[in-house]
N, C-alpha and C. Protein backbone atom coordinates (compact mmCIF):
# COMPACT_ATOMS: atom_id res chain seq x y z
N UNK A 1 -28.75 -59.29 36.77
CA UNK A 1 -29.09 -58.34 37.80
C UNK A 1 -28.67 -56.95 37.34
N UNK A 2 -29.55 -56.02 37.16
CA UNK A 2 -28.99 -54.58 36.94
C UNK A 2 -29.71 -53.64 38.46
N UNK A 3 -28.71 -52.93 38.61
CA UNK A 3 -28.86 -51.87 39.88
C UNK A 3 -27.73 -50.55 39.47
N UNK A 4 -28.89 -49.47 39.86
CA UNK A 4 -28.25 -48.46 39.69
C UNK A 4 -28.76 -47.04 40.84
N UNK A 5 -27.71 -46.22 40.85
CA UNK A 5 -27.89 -45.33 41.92
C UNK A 5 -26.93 -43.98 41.82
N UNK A 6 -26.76 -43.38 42.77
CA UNK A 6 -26.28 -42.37 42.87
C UNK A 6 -25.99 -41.94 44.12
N UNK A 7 -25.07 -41.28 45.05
CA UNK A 7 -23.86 -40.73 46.05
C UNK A 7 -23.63 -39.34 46.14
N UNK A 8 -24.06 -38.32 46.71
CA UNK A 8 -23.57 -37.28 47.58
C UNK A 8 -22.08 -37.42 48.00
N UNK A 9 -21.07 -36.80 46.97
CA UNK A 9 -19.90 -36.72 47.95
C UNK A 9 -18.99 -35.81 48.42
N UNK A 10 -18.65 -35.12 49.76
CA UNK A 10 -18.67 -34.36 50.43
C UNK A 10 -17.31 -33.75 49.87
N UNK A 11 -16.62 -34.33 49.07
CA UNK A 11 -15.20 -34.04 47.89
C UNK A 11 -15.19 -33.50 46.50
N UNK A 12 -13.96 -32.84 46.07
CA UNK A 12 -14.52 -32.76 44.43
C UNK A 12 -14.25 -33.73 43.88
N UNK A 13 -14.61 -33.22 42.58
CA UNK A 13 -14.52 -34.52 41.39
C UNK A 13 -13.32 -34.95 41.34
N UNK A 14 -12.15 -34.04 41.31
CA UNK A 14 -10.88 -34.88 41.21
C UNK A 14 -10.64 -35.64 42.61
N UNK A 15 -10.84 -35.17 44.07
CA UNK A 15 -10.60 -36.12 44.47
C UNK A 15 -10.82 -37.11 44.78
N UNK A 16 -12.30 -37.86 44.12
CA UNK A 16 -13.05 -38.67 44.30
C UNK A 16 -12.61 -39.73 43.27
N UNK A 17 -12.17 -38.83 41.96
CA UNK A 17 -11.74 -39.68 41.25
C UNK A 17 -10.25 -40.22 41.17
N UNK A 18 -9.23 -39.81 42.03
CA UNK A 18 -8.29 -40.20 42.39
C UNK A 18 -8.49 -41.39 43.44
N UNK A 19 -9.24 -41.20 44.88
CA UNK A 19 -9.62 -42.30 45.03
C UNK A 19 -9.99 -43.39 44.97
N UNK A 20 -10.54 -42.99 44.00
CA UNK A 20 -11.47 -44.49 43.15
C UNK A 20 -10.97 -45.36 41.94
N UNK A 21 -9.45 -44.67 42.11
CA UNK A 21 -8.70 -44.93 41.03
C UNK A 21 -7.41 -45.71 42.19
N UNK A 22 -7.50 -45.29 42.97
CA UNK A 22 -6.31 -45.81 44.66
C UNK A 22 -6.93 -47.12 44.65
N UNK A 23 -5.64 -48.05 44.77
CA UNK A 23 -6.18 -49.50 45.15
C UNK A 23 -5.95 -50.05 46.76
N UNK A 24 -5.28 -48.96 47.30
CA UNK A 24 -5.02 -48.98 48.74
C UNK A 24 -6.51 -48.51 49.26
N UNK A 25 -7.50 -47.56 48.57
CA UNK A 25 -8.67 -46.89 49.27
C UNK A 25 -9.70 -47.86 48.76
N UNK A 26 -9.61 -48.11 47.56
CA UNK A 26 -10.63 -49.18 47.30
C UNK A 26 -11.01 -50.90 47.73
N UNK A 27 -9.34 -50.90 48.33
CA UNK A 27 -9.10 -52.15 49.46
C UNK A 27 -9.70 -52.15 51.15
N UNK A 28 -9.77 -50.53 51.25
CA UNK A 28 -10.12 -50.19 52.55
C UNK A 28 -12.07 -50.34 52.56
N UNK A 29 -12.53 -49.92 51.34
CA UNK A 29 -13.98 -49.63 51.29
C UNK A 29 -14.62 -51.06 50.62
N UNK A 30 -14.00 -51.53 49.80
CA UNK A 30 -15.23 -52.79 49.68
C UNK A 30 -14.90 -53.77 50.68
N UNK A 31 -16.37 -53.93 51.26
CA UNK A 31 -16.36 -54.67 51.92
C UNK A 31 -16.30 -56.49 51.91
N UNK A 32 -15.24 -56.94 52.90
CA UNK A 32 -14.70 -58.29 52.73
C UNK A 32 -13.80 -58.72 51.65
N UNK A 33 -13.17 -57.48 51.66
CA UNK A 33 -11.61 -56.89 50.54
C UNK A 33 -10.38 -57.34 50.98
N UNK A 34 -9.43 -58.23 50.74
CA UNK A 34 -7.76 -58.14 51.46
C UNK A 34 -7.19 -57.84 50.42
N UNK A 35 -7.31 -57.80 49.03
CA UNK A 35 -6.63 -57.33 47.99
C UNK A 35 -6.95 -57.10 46.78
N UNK A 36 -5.83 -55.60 46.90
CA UNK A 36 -6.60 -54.94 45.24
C UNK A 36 -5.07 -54.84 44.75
N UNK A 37 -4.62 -55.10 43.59
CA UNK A 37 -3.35 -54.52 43.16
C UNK A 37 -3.14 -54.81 41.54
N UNK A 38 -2.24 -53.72 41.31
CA UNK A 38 -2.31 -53.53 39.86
C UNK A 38 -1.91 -54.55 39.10
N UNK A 39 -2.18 -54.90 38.19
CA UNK A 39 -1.87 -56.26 37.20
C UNK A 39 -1.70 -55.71 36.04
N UNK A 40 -1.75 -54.43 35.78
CA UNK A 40 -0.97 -53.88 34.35
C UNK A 40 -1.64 -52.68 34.28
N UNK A 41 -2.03 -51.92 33.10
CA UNK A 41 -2.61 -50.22 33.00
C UNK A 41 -3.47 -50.91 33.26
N UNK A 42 -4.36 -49.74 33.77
CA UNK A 42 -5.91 -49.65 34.29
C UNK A 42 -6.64 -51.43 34.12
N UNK A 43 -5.79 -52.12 35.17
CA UNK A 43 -6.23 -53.81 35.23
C UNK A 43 -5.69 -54.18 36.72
N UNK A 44 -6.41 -54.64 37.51
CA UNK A 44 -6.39 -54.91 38.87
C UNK A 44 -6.70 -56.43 39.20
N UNK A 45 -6.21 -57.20 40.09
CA UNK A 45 -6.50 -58.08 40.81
C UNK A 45 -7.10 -57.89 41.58
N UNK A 46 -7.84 -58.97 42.35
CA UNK A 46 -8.52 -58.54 43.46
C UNK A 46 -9.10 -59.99 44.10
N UNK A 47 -9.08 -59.36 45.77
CA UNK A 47 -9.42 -61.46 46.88
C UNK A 47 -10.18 -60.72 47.59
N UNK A 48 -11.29 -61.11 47.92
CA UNK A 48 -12.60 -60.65 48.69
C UNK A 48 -13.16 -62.22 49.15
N UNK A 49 -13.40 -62.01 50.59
CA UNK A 49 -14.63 -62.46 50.73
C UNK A 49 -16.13 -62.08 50.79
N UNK A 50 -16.80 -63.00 50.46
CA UNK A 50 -18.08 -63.29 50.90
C UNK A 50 -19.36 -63.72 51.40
N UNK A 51 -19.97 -63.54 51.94
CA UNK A 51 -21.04 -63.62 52.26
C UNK A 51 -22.32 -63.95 51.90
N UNK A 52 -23.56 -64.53 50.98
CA UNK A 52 -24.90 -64.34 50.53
C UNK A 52 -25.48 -65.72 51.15
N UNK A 53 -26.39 -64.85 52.33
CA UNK A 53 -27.58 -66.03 52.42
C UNK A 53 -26.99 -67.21 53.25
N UNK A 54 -26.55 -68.29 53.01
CA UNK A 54 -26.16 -69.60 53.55
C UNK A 54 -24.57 -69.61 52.90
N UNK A 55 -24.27 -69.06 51.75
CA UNK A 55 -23.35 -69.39 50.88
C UNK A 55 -22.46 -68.51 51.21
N UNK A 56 -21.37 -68.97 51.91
CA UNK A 56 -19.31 -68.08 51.79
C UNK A 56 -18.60 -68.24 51.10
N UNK A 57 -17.70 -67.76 50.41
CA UNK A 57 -16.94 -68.31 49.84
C UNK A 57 -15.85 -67.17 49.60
N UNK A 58 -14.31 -67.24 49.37
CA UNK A 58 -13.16 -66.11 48.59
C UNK A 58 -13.24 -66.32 47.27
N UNK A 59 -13.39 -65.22 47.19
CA UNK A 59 -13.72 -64.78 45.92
C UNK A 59 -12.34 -63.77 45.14
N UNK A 60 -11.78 -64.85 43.60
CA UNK A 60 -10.75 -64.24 42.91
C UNK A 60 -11.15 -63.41 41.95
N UNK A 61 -10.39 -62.07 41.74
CA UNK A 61 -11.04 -61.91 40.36
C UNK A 61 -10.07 -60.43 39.56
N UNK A 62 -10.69 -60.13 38.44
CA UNK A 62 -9.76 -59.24 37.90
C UNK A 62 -10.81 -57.95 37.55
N UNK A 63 -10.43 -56.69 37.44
CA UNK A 63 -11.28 -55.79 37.28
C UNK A 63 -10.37 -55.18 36.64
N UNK A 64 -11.43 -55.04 35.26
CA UNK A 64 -10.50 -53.74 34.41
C UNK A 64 -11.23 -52.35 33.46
N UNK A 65 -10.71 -51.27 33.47
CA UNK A 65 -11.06 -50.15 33.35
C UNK A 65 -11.15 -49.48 32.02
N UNK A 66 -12.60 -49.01 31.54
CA UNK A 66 -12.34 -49.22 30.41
C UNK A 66 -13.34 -47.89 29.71
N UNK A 67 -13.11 -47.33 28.82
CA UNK A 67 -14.06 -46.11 27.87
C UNK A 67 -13.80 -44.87 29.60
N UNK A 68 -12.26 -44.75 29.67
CA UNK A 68 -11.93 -43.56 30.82
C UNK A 68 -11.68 -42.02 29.90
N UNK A 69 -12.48 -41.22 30.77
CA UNK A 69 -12.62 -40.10 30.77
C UNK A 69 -12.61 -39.14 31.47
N UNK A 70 -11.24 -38.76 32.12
CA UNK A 70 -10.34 -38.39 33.81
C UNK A 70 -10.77 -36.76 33.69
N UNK A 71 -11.56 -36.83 34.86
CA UNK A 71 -11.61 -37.11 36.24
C UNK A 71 -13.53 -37.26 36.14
N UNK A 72 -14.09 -37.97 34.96
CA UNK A 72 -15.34 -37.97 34.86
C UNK A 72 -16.31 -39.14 35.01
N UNK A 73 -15.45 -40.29 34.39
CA UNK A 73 -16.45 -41.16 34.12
C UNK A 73 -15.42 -42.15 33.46
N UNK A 74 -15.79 -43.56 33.41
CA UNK A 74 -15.29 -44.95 33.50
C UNK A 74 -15.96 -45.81 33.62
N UNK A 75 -15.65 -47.23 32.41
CA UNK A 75 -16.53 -47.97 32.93
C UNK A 75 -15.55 -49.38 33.76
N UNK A 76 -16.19 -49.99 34.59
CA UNK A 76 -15.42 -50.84 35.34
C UNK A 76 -16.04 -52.60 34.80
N UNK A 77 -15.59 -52.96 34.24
CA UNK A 77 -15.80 -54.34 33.43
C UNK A 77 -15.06 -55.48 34.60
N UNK A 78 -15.75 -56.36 35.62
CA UNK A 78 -15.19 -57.26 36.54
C UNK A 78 -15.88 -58.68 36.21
N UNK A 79 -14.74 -59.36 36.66
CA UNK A 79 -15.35 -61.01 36.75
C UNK A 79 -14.12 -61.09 37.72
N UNK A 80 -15.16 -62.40 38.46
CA UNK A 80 -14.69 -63.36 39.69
C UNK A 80 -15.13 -65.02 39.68
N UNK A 81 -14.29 -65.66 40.57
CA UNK A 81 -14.64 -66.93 40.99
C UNK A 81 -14.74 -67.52 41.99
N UNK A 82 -15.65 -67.94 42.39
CA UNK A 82 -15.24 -68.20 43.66
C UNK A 82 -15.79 -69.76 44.24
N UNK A 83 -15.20 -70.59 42.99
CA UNK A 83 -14.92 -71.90 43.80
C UNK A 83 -16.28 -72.44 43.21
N UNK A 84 -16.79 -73.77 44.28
CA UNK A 84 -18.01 -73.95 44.10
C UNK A 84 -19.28 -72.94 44.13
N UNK A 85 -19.38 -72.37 44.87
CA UNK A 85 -19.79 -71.21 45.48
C UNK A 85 -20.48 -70.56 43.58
N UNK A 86 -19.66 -70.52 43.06
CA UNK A 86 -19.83 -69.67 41.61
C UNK A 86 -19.46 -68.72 41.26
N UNK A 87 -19.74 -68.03 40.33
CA UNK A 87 -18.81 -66.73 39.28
C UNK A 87 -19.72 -65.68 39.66
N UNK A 88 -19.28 -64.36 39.46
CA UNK A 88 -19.60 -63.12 38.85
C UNK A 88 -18.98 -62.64 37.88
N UNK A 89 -19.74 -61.87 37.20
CA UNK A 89 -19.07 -61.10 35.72
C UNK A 89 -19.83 -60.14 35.75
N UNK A 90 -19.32 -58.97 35.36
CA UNK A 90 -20.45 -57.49 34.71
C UNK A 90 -19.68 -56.62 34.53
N UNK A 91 -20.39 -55.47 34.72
CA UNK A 91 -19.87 -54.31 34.31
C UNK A 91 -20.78 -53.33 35.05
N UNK A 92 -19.78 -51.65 35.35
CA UNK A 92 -20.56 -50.88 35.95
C UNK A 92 -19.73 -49.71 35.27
N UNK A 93 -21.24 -48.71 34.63
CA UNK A 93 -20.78 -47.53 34.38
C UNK A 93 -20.57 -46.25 35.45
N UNK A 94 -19.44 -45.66 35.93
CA UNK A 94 -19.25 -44.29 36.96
C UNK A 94 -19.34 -43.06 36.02
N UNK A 95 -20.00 -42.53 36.81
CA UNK A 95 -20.42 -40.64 36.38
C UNK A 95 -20.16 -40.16 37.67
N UNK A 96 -19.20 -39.31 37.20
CA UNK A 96 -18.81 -38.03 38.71
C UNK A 96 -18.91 -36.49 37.92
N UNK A 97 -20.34 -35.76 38.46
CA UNK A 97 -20.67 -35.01 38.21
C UNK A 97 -20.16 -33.79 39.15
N UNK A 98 -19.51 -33.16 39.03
CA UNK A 98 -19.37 -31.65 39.65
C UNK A 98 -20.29 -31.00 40.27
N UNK A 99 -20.57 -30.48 41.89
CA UNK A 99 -21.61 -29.31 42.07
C UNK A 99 -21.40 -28.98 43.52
N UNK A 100 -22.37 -28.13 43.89
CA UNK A 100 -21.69 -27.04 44.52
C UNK A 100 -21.57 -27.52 46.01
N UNK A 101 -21.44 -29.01 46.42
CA UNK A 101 -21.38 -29.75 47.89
C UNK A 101 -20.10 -30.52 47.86
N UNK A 102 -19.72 -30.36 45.72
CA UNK A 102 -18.42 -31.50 46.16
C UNK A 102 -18.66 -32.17 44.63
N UNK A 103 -19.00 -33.30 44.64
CA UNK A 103 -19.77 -34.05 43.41
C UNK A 103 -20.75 -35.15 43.62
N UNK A 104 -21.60 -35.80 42.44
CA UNK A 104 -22.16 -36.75 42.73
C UNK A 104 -21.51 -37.89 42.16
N UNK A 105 -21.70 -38.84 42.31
CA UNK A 105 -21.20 -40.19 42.13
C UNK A 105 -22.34 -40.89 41.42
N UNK A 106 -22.81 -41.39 39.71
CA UNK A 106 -23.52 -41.99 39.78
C UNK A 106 -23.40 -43.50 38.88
N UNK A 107 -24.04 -44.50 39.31
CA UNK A 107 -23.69 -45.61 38.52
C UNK A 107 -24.80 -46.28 38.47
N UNK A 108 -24.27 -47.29 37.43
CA UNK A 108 -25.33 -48.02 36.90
C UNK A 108 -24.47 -49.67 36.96
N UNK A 109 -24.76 -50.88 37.29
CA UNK A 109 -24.13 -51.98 37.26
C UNK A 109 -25.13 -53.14 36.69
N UNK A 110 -24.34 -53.78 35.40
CA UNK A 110 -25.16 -55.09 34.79
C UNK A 110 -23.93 -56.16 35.56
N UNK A 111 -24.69 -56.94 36.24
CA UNK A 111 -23.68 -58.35 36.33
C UNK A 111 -24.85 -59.30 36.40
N UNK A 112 -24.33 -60.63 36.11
CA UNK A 112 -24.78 -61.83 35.99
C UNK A 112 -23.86 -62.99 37.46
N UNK A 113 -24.52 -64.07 37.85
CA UNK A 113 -24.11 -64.70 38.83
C UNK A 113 -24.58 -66.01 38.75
N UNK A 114 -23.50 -67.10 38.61
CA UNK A 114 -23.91 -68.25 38.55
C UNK A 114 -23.34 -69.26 39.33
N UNK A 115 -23.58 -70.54 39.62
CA UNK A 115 -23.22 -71.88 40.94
C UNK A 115 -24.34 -71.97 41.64
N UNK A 116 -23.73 -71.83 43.04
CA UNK A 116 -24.72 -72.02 43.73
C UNK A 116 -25.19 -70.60 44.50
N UNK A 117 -24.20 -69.74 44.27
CA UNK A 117 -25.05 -68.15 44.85
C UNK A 117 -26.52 -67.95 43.79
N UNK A 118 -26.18 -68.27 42.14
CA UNK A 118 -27.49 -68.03 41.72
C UNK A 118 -28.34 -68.37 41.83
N UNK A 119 -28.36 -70.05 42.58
CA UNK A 119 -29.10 -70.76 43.15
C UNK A 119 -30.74 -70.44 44.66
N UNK A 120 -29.35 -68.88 45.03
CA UNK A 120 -29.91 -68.41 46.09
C UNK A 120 -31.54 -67.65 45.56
N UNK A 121 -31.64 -67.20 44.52
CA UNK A 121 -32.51 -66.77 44.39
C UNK A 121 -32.45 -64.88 44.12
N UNK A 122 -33.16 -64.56 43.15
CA UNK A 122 -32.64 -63.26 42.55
C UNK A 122 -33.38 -61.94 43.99
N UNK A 123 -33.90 -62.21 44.77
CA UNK A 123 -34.07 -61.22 45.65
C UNK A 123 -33.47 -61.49 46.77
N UNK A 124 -32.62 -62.50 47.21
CA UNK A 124 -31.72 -62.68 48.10
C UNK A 124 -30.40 -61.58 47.36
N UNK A 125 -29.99 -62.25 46.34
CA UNK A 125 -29.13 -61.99 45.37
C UNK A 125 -28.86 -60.50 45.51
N UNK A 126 -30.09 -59.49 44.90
CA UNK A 126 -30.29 -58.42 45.03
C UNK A 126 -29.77 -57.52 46.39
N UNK A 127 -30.60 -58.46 47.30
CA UNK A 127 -30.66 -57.39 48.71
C UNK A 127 -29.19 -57.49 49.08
N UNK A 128 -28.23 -58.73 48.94
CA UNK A 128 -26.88 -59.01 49.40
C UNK A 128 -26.34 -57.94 48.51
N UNK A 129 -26.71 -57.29 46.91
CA UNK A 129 -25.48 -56.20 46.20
C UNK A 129 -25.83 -54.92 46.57
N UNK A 130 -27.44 -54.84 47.11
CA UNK A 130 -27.94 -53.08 47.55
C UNK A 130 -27.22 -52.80 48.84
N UNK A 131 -27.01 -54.11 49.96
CA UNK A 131 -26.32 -53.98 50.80
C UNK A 131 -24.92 -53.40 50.85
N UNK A 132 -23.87 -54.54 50.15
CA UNK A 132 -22.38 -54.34 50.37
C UNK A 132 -22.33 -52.86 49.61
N UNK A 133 -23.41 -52.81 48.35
CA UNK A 133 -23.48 -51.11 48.06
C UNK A 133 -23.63 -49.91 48.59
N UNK A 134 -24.39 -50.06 49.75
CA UNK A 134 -24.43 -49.21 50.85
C UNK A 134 -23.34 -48.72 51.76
N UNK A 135 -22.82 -50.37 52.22
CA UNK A 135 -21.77 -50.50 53.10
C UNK A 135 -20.38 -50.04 52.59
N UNK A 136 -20.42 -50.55 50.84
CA UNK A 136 -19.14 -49.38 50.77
C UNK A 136 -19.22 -48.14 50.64
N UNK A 137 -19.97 -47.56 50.00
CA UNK A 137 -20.35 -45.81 50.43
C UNK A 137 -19.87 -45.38 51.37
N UNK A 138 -20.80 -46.04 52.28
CA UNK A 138 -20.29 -45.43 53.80
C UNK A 138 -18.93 -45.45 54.27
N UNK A 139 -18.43 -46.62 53.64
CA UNK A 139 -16.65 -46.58 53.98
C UNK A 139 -15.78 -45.35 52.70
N UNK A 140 -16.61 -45.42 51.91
CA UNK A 140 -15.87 -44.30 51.45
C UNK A 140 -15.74 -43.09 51.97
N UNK A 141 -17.37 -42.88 52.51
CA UNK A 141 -17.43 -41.58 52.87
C UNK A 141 -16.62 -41.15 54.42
N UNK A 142 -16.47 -42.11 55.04
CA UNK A 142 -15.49 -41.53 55.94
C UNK A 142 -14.05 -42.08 55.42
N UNK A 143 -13.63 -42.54 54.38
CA UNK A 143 -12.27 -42.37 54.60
C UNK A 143 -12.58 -41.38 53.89
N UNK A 144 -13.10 -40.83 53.14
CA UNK A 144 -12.84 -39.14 52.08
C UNK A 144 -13.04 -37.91 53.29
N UNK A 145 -13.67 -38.30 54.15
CA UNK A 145 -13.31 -37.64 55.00
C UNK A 145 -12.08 -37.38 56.00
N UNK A 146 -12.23 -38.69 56.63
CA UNK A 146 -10.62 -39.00 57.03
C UNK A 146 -9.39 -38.32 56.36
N UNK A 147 -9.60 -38.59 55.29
CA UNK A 147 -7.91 -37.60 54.16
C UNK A 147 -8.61 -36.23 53.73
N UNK A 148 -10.14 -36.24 53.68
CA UNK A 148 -10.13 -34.77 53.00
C UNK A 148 -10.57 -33.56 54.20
N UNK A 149 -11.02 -34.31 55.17
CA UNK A 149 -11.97 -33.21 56.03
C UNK A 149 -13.40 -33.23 55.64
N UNK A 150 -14.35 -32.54 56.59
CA UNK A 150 -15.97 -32.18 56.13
C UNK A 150 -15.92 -31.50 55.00
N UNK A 151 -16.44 -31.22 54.95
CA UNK A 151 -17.24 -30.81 52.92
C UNK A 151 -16.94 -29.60 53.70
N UNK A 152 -16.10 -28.30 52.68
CA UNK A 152 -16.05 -27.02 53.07
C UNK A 152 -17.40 -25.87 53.05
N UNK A 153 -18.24 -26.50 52.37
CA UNK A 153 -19.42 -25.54 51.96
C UNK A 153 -20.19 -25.61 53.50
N UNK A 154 -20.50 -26.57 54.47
CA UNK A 154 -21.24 -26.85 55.87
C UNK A 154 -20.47 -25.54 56.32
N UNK A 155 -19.24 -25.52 56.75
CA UNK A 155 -19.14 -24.07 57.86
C UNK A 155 -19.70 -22.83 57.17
N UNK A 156 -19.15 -22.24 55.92
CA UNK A 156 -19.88 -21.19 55.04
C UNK A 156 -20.80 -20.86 55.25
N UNK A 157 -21.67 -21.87 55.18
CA UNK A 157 -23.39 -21.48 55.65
C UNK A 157 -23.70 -21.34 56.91
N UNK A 158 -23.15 -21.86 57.98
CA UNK A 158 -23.24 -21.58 59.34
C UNK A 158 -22.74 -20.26 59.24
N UNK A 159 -21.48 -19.82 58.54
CA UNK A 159 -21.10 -18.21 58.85
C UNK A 159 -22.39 -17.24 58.85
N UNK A 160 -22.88 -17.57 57.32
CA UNK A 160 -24.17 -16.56 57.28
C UNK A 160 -24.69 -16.95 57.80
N UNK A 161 -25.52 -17.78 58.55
CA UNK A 161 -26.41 -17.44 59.00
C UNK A 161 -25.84 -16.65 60.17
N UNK A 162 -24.69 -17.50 61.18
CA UNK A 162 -24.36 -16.10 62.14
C UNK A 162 -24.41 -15.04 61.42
N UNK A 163 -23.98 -14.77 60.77
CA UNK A 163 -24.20 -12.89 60.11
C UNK A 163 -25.25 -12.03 60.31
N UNK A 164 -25.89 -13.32 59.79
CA UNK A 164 -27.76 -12.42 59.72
C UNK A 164 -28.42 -12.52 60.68
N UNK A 165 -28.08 -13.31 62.09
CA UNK A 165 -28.22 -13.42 63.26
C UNK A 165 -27.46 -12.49 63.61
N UNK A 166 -26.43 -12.27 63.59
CA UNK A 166 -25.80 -11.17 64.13
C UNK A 166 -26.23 -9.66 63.74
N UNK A 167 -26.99 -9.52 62.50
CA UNK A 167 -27.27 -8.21 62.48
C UNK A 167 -28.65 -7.70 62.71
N UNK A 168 -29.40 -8.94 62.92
CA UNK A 168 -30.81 -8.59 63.42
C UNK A 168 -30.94 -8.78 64.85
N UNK A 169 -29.81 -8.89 65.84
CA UNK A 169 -29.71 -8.81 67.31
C UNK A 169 -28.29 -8.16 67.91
N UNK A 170 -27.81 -8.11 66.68
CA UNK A 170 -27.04 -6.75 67.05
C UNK A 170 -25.82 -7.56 68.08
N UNK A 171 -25.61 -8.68 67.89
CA UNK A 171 -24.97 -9.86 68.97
C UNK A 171 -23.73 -10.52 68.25
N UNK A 172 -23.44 -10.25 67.26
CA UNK A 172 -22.00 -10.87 66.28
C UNK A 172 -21.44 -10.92 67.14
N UNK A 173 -19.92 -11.55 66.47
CA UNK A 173 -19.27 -11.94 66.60
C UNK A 173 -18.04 -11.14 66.23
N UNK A 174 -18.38 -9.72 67.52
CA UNK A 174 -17.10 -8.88 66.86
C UNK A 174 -16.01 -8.87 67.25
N UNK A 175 -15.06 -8.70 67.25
CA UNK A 175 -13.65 -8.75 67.17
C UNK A 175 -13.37 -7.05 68.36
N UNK A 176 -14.39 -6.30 68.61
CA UNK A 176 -14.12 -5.09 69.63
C UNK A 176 -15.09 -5.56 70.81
N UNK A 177 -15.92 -6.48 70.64
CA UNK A 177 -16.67 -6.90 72.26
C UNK A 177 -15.78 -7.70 72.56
């Protein structure tokens, strides 16, 4: 299975990449997560459940970090087990690009899946990783909000435009009305 994409994030690059480097924030955002914790330099444990199709199962596994280039890019090399249920293994390359909303987030992920989840069929398969891919985004994006605040560039632009509203009606926002 390969899937790849890209993230709007309302933070800069360093703090996105500090996050994503937090095993307390990355416990909070993948979804059906109870544990992430360090198992040596840049090497993590990790207990998730899941979900696909008919098939549940907890899922063990180790994730480790590898060709890092701080605060830019990393690749994340994981395998899991999870019982009868079956394995995952792959790898996903991160790019955190710099620009003027914060940064982008982009990746690319090869994994393979075998038991009885592969059993499920490769467009079940699929729609269950575009999903939980979605679903953690979104948990990222409000906890980066949660610790960082809205993206500072949104009020800025509301200023000007009051400005230029304000000087073509003569109606600002002055400080002597």
């Amino acid at each position: 299975m390969e899937m790849q994409g890209n993230r709007q994030l309302a933070v800069t690059q360093q703090q996105a990449w500090d996050a994503l480097n937090d095993p307390e924030v990355l416990k909070l955002c993948i979804p059906g997560c109870d544990k992430v914790e360090a198992s040596g330099e840049n090497q993590y444990t990790i207990g998730m459940a899941l979900k696909i199709g008919p098939v549940s199962a907890k899922f063990g596994g180790k994730i480790a970090l590898a060709d890092i280039v701080a605060p830019q890019s990393y690749t994340i090399v994981f395998e899991g087990q999870g019982g009868v249920a079956g394995f995952g293994k792959g790898s996903a390359k991160v790019n955190l690009v710099p620009n003027a909303e914060g940064c982008e987030l982009q990746y690319g992920v090869q994994a393979q899946v075998g038991g009885k989840v592969a059993q499920l069929g490769q467009r079940l398969i699929d729609g269950a990783a575009k999903s939980l891919s979605e679903d953690f985004f979104k948990r990222f994006d409000a906890e980066m909000r949660k610790r960082h605040g809205p993206a500072e560039e949104a009020p800025a632009e509301e200023e000007q435009k009051a400005g230029w509203l304000a000087k073509l009606t003569g109606k600002g926002k002055d400080k002597d009305a």
